[in-house]
N, C-alpha and C. Protein backbone atom coordinates (compact mmCIF):
# COMPACT_ATOMS: atom_id res chain seq x y z
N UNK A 1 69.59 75.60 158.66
CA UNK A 1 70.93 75.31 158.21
C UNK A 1 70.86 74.69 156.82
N UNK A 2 71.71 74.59 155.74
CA UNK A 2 72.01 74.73 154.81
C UNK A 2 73.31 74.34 154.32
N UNK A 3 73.11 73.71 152.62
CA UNK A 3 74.90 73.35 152.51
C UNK A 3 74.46 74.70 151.22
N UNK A 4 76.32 74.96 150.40
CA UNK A 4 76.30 75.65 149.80
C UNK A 4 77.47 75.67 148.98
N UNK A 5 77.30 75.80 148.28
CA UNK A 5 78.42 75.77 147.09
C UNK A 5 79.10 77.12 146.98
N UNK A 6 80.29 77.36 147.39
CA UNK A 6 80.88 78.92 147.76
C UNK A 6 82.15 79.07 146.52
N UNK A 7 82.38 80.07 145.56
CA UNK A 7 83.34 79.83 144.50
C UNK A 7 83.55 81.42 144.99
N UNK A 8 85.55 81.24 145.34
CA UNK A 8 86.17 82.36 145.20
C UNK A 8 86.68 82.40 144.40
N UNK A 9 87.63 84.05 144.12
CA UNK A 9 88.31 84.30 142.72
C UNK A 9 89.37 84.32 143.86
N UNK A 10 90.94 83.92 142.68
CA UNK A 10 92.64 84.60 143.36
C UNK A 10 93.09 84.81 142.57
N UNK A 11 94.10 85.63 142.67
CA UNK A 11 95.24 86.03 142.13
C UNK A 11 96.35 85.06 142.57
N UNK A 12 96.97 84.71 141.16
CA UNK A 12 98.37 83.86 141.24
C UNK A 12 99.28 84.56 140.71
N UNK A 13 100.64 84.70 141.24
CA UNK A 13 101.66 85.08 140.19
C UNK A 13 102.54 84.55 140.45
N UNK A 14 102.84 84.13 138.69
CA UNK A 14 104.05 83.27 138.40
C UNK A 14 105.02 83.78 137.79
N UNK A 15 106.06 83.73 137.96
CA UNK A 15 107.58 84.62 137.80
C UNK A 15 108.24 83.27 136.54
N UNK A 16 108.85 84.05 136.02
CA UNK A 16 109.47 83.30 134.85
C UNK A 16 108.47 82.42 134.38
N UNK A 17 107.35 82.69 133.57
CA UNK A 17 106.30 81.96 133.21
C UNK A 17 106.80 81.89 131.39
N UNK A 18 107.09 80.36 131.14
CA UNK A 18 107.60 80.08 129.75
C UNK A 18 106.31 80.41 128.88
N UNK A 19 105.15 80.38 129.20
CA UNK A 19 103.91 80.60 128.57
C UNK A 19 102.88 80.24 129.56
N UNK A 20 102.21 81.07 128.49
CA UNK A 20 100.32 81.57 129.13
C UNK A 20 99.63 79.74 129.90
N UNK A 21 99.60 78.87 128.69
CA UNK A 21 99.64 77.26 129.30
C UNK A 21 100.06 76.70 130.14
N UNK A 22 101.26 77.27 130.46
CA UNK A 22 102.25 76.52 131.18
C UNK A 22 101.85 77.21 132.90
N UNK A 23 102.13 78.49 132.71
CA UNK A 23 101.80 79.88 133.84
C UNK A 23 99.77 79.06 134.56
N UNK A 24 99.42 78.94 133.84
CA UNK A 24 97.94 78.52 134.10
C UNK A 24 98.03 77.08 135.19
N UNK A 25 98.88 76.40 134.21
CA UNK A 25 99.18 74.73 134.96
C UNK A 25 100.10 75.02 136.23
N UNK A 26 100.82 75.82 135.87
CA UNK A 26 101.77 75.86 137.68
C UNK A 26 101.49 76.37 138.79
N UNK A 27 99.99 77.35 138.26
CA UNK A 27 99.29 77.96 138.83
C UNK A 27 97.95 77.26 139.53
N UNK A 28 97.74 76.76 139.02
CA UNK A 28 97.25 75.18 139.56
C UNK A 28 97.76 74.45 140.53
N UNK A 29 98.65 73.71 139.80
CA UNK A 29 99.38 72.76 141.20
C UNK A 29 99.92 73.51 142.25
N UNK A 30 100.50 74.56 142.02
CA UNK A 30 100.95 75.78 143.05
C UNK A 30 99.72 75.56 144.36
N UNK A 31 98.85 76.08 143.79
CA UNK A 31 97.44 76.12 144.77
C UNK A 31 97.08 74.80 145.30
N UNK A 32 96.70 74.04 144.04
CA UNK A 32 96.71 72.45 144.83
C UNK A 32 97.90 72.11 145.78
N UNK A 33 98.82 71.87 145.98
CA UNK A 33 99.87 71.79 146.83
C UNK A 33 99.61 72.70 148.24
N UNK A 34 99.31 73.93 148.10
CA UNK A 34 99.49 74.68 149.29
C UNK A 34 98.18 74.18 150.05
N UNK A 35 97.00 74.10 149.35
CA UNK A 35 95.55 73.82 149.84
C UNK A 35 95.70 71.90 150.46
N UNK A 36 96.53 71.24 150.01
CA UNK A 36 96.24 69.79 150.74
C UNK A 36 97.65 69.93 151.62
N UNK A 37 97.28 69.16 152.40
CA UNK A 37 96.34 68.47 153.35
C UNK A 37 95.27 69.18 153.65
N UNK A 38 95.12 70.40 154.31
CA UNK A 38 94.13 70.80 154.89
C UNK A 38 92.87 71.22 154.41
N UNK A 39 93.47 71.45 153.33
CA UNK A 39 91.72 71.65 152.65
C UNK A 39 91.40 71.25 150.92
N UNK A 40 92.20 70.19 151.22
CA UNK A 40 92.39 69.32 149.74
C UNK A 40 90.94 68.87 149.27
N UNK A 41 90.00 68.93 150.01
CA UNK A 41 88.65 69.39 149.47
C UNK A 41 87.63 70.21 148.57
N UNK A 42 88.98 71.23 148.37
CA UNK A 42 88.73 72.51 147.40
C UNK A 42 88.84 72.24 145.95
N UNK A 43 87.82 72.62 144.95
CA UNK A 43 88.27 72.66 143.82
C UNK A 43 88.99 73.59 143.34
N UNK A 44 90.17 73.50 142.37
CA UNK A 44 91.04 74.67 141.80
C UNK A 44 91.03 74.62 139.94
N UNK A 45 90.59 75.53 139.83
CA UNK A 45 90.78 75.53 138.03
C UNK A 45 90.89 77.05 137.89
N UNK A 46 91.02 77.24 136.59
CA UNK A 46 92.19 77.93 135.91
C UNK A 46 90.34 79.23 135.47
N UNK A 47 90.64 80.86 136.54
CA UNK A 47 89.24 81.52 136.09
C UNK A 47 89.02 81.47 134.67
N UNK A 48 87.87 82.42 134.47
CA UNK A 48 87.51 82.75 133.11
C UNK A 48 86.87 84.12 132.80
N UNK A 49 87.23 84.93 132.56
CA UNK A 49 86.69 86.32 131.82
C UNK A 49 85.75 86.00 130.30
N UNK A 50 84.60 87.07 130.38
CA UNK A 50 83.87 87.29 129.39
C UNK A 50 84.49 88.50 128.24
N UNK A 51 84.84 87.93 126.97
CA UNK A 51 85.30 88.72 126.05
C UNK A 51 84.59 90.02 125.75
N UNK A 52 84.53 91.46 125.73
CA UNK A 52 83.89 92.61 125.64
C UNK A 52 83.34 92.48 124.39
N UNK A 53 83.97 92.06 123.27
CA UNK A 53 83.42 91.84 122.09
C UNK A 53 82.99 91.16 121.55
N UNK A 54 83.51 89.46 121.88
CA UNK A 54 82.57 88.41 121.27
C UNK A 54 81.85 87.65 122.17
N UNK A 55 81.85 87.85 123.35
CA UNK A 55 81.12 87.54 124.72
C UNK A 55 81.28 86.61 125.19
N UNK A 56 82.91 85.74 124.19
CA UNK A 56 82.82 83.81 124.80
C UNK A 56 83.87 84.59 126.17
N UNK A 57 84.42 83.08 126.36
CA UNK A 57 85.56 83.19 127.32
C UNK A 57 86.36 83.11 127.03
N UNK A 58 87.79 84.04 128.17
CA UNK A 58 88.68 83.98 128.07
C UNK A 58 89.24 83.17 128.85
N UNK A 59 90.73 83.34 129.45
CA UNK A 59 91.31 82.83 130.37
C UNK A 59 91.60 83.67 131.17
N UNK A 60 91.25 83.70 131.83
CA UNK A 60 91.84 85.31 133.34
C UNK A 60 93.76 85.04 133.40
N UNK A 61 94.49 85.09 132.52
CA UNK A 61 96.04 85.07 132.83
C UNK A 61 96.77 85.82 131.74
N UNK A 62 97.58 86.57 132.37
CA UNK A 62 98.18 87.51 131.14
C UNK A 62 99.96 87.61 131.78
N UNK A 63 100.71 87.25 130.49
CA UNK A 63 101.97 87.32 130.99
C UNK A 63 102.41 88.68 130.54
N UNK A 64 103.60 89.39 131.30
CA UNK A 64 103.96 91.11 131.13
C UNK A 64 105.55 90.38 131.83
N UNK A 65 106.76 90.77 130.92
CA UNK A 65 107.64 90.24 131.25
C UNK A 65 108.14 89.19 131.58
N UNK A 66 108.17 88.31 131.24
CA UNK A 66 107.89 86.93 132.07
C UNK A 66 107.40 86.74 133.10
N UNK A 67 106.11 87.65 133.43
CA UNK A 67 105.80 87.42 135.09
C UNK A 67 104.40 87.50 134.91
N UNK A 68 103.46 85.98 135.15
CA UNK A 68 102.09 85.80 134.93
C UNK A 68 101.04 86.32 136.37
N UNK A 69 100.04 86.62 135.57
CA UNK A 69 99.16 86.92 136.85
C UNK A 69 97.97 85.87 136.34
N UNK A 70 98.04 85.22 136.85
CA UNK A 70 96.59 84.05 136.48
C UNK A 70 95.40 84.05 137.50
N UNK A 71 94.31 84.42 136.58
CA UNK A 71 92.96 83.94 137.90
C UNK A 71 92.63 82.78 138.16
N UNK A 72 92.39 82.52 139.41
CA UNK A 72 91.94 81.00 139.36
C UNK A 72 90.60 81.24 140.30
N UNK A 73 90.15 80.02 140.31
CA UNK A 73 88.77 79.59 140.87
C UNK A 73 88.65 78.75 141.87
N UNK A 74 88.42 78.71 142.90
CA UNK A 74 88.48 77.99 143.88
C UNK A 74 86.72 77.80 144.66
N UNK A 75 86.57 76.45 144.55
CA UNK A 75 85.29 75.82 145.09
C UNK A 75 85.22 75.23 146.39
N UNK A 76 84.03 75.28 146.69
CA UNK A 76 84.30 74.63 148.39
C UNK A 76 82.89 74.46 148.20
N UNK A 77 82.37 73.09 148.67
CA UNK A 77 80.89 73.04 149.56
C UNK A 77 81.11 73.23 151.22
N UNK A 78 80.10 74.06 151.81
CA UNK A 78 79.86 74.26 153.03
C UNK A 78 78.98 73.74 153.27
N UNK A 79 78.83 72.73 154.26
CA UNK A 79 77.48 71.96 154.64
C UNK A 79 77.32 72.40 156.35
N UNK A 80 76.11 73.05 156.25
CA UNK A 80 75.43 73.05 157.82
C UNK A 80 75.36 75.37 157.85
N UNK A 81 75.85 75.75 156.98
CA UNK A 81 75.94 76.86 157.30
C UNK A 81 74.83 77.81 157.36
N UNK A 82 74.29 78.50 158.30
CA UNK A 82 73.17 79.29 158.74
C UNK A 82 72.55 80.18 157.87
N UNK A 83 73.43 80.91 157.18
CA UNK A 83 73.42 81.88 156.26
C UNK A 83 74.22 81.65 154.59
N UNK A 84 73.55 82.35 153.59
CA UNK A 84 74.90 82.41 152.39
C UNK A 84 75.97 83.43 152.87
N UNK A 85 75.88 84.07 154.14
CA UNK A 85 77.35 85.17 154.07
C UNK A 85 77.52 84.04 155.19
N UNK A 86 77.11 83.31 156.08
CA UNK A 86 78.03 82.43 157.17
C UNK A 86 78.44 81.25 156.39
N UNK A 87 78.02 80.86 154.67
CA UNK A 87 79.12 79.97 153.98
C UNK A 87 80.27 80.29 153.72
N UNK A 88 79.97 82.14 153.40
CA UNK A 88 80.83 82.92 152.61
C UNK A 88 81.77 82.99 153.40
N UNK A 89 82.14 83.15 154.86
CA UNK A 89 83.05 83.49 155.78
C UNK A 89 83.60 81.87 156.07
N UNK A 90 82.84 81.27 155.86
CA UNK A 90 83.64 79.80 156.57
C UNK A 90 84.58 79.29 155.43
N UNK A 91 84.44 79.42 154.04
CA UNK A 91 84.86 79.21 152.80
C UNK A 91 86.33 79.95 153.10
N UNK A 92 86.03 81.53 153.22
CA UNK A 92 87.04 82.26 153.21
C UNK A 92 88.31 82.13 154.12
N UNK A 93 87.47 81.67 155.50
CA UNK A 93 88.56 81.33 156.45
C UNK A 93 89.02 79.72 156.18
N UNK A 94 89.07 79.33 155.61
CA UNK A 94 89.00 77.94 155.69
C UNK A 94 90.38 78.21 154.72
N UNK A 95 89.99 78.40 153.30
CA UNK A 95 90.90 78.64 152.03
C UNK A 95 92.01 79.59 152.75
N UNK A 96 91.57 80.73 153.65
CA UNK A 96 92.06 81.68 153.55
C UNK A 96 93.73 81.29 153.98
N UNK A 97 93.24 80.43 155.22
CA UNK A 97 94.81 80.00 156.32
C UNK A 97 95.59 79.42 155.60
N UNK A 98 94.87 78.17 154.49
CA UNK A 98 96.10 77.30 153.39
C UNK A 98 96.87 78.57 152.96
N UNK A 99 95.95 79.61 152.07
CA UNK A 99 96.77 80.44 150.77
C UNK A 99 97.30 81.70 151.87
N UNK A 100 97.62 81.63 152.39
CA UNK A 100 98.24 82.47 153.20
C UNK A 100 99.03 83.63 151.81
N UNK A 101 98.18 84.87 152.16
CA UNK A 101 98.98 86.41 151.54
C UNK A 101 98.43 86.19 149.87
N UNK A 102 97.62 85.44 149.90
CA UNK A 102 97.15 85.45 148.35
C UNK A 102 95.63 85.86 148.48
N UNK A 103 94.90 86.82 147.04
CA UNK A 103 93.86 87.84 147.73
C UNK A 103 92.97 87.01 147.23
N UNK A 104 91.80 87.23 148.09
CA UNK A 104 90.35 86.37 147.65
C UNK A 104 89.31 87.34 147.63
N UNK A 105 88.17 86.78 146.79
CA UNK A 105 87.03 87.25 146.18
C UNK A 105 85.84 86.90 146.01
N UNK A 106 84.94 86.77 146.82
CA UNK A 106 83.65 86.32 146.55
C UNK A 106 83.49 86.23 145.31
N UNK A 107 83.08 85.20 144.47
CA UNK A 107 82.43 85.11 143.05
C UNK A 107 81.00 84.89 143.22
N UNK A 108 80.99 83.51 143.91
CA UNK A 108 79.28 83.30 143.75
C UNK A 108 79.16 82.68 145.35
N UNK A 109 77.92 82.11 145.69
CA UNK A 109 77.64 81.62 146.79
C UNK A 109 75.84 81.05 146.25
N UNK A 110 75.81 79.99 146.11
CA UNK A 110 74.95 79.31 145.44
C UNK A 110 74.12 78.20 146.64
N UNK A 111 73.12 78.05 147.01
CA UNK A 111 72.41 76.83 147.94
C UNK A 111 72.43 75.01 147.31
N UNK A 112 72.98 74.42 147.80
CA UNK A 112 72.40 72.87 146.83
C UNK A 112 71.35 72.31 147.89
């Protein structure tokens, strides 16, 4: 058994988003809010894409009408789990029940 550091990707969308900054931050607390109580344990920050051309980062959020789609990042340590796919499933179900209808993504699954 094993702990593990499990980071999913989501999709957020924010409707009437005044800007890309703003769409990112509501997109945030949005998630923080739905995730506590129950799993207010989770870290939430704002993803990041690799630029095709200059290779830094971006921000995973793009507004199209006033209506943002922001990536975010969501962290969890799993402590005691058998496997990296039995972190990966406990992470998922865990996050999954707070964000109810919002899609998730394995990013990484790392041992500490």
């Amino acid at each position: 058994m094993g702990d593990f550091l499990v980071t999913l990707e989501s999709a957020w969308i924010i409707r009437n988003a005044p800007s890309l900054e703003d769409a990112v931050g509501i997109a945030i607390a949005e998630a923080g809010k739905q995730l506590n109580p129950t799993a207010k344990f989770v870290d939430v920050e704002a993803g990041m894409l690799a630029c095709p051309f200059c290779e830094g980062e971006l921000n995973s959020a793009i507004i199209i009408a006033g209506t943002a789609l922001v990536g975010l990042e969501l962290q969890m340590k799993v402590k005691n789990a058998e496997t990296p796919l039995h972190a990966e499933r406990i992470a998922k179900s865990t996050i999954g029940k707070a964000l109810r209808d919002i899609p998730l993504r394995v990013l990484e699954v790392e041992a500490l």
